[in-house]
N, C-alpha and C. Protein backbone atom coordinates (compact mmCIF):
# COMPACT_ATOMS: atom_id res chain seq x y z
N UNK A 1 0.83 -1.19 0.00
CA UNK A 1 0.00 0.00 0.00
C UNK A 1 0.88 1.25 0.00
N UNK A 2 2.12 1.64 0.65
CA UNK A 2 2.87 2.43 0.97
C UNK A 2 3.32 2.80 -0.49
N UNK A 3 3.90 1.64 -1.07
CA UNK A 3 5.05 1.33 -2.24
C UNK A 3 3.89 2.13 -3.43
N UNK A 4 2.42 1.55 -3.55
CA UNK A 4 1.43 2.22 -4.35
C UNK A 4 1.01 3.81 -4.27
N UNK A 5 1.29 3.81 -3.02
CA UNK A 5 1.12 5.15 -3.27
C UNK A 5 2.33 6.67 -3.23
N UNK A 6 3.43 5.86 -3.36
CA UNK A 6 5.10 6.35 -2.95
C UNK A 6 5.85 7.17 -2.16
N UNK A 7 4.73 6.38 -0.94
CA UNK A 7 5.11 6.98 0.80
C UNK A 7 6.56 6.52 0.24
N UNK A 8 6.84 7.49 1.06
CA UNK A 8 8.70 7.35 1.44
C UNK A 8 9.55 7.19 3.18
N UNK A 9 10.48 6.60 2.82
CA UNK A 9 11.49 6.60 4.66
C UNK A 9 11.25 7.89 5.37
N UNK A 10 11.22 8.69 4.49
CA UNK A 10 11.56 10.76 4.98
C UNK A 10 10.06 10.75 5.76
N UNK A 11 8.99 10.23 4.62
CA UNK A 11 7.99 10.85 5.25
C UNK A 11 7.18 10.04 6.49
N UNK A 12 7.54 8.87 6.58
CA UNK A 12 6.97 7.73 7.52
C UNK A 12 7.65 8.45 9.23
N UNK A 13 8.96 9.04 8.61
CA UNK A 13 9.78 9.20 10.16
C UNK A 13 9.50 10.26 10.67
N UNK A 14 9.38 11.60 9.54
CA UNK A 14 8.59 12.71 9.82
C UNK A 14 7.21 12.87 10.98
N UNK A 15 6.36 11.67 9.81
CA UNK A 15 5.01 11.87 10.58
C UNK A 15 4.78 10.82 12.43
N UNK A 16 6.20 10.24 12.22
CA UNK A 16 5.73 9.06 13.51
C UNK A 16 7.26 9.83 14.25
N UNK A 17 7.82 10.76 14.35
CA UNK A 17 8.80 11.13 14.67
C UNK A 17 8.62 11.93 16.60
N UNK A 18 7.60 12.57 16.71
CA UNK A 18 6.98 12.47 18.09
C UNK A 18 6.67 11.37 19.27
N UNK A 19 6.88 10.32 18.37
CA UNK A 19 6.73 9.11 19.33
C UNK A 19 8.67 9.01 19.81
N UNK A 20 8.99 9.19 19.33
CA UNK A 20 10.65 9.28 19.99
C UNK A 20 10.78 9.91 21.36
N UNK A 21 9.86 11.13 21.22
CA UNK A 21 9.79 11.93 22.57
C UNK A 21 9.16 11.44 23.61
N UNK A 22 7.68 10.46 23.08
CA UNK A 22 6.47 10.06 24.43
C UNK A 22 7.08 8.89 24.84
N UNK A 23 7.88 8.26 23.88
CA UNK A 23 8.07 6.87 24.41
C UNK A 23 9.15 6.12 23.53
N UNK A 24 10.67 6.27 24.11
CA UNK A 24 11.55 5.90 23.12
C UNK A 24 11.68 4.01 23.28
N UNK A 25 11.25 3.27 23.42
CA UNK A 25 10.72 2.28 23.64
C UNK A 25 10.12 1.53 22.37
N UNK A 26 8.91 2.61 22.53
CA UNK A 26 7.77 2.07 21.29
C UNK A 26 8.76 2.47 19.90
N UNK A 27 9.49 3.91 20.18
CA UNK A 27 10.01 4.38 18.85
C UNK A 27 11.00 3.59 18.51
N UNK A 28 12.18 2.72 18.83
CA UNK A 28 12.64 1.73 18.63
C UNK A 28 12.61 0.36 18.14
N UNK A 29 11.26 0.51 18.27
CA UNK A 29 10.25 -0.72 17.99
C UNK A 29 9.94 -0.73 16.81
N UNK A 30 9.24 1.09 16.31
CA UNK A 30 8.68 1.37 15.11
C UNK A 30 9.72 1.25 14.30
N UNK A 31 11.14 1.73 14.58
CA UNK A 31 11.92 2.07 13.14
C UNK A 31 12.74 0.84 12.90
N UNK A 32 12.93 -0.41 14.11
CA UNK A 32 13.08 -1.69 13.41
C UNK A 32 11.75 -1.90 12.48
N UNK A 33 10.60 -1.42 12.58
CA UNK A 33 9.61 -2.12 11.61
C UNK A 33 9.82 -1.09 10.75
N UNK A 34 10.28 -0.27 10.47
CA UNK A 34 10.10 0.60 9.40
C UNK A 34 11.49 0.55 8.68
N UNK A 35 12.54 -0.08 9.21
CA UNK A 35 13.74 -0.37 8.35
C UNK A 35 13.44 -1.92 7.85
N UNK A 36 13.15 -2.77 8.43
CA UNK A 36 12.22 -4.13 7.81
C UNK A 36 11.89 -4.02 6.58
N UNK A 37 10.52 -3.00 7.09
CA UNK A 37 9.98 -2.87 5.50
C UNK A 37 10.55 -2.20 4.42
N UNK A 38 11.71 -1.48 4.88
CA UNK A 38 12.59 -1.29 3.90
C UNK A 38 13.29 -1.73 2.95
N UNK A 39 13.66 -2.95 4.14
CA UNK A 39 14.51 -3.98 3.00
C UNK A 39 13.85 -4.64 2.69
N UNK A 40 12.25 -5.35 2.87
CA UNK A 40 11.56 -5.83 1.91
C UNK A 40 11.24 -5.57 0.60
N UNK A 41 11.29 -4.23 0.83
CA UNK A 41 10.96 -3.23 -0.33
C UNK A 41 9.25 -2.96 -0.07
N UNK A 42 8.74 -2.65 0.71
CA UNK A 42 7.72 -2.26 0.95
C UNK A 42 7.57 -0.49 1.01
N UNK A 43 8.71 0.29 1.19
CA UNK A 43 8.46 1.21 1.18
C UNK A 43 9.98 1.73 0.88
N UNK A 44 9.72 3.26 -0.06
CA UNK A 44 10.99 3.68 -0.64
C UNK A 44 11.68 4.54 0.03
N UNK A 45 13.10 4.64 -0.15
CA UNK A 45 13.84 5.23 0.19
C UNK A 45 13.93 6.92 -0.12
């Protein structure tokens, strides 16, 4: 869905980038799943 519509790394970290501040925990969590789907190729660089 990401890849279809050509969300990008910049803009995924941008918009989820406040969670670093409430809870660096969860945000650690997110950007192993968001470098994942990177190298799947689910979403572009």
């Amino acid at each position: 869905m990401w890849q279809k519509h050509g969300i990008r790394k910049e803009q995924i970290y941008l918009k989820n980038s406040p969670m670093e501040q409430g809870s660096p925990v969860l945000w650690e969590y997110a950007e192993r799943m968001i470098e994942d789907a990177i190298e799947k190729g689910w979403i572009g660089q």
